[in-house]
Protein backbone atom coordinates (compact mmCIF):
# COMPACT_ATOMS: atom_id res chain seq x y z
CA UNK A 1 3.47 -3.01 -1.26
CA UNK A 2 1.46 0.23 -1.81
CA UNK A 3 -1.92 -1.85 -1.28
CA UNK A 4 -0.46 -2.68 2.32
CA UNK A 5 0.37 0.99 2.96
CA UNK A 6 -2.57 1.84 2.10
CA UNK A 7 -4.57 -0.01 4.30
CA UNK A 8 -2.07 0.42 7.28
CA UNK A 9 -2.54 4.26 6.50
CA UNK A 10 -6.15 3.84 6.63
CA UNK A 11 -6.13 1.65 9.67
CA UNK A 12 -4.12 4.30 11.96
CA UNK A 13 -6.41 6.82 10.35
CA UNK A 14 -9.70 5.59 11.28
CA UNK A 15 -8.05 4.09 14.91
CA UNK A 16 -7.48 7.76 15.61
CA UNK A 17 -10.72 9.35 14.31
CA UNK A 18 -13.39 6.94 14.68
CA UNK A 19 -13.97 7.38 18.97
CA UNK A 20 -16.15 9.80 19.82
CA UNK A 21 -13.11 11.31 22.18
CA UNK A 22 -11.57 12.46 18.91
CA UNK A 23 -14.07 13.92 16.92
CA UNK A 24 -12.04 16.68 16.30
CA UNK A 25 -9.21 14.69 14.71
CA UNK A 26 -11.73 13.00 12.26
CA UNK A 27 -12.75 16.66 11.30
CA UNK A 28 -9.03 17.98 10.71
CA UNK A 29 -7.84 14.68 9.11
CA UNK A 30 -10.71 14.97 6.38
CA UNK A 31 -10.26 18.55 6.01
CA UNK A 32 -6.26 17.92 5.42
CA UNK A 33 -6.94 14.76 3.74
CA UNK A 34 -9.62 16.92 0.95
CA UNK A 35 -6.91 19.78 0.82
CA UNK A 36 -4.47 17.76 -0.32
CA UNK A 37 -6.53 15.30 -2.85
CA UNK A 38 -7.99 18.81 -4.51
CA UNK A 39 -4.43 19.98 -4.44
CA UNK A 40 -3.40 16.34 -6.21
CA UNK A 41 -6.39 16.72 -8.62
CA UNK A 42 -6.20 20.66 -9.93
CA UNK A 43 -2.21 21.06 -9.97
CA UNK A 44 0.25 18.18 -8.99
CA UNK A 45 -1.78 15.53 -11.60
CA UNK A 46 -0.75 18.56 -14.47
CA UNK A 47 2.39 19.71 -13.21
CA UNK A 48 3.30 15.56 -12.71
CA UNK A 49 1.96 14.90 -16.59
CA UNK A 50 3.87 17.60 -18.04
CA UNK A 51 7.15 17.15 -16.87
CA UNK A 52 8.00 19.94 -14.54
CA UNK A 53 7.25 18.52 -10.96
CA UNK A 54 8.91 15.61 -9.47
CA UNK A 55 12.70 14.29 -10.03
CA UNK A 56 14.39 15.55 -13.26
CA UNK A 57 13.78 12.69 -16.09
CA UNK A 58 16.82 12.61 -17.87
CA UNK A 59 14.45 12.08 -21.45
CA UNK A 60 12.96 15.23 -21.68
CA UNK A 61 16.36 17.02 -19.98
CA UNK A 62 17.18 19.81 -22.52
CA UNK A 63 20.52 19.22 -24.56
CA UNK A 64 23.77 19.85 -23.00
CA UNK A 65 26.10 23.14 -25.11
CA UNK A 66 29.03 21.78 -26.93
């Protein structure tokens, strides 16, 4: 299911990009697109890994007082 996201995301991307009427667009959609994979890469990949981003996992959920 993600694989077919993935390409429909891709496909709607590049459909909106790729003419030379939207030039622009292709230049703010990489520029978002890099912002947010650096983002992914230097702090969510971390925060993800250790535990303290993303929906509480009831595992590593400190113990409840008496």
């Amino acid at each position: 299911m993600t694989g077919a996201f993935g390409l429909w995301c891709a496909a709607v991307v590049a459909a909106l990009t790729v003419p030379a009427e939207n030039q622009q667009n292709a230049v703010t959609a990489a520029v978002v697109l890099g912002v947010g994979f650096l983002w992914w890469v230097v702090v969510l990949r971390r925060r993800l890994n250790n535990g303290t981003a993303g929906p509480p996992n009831p595992e590593h959920a400190p113990p409840e007082p008496p």
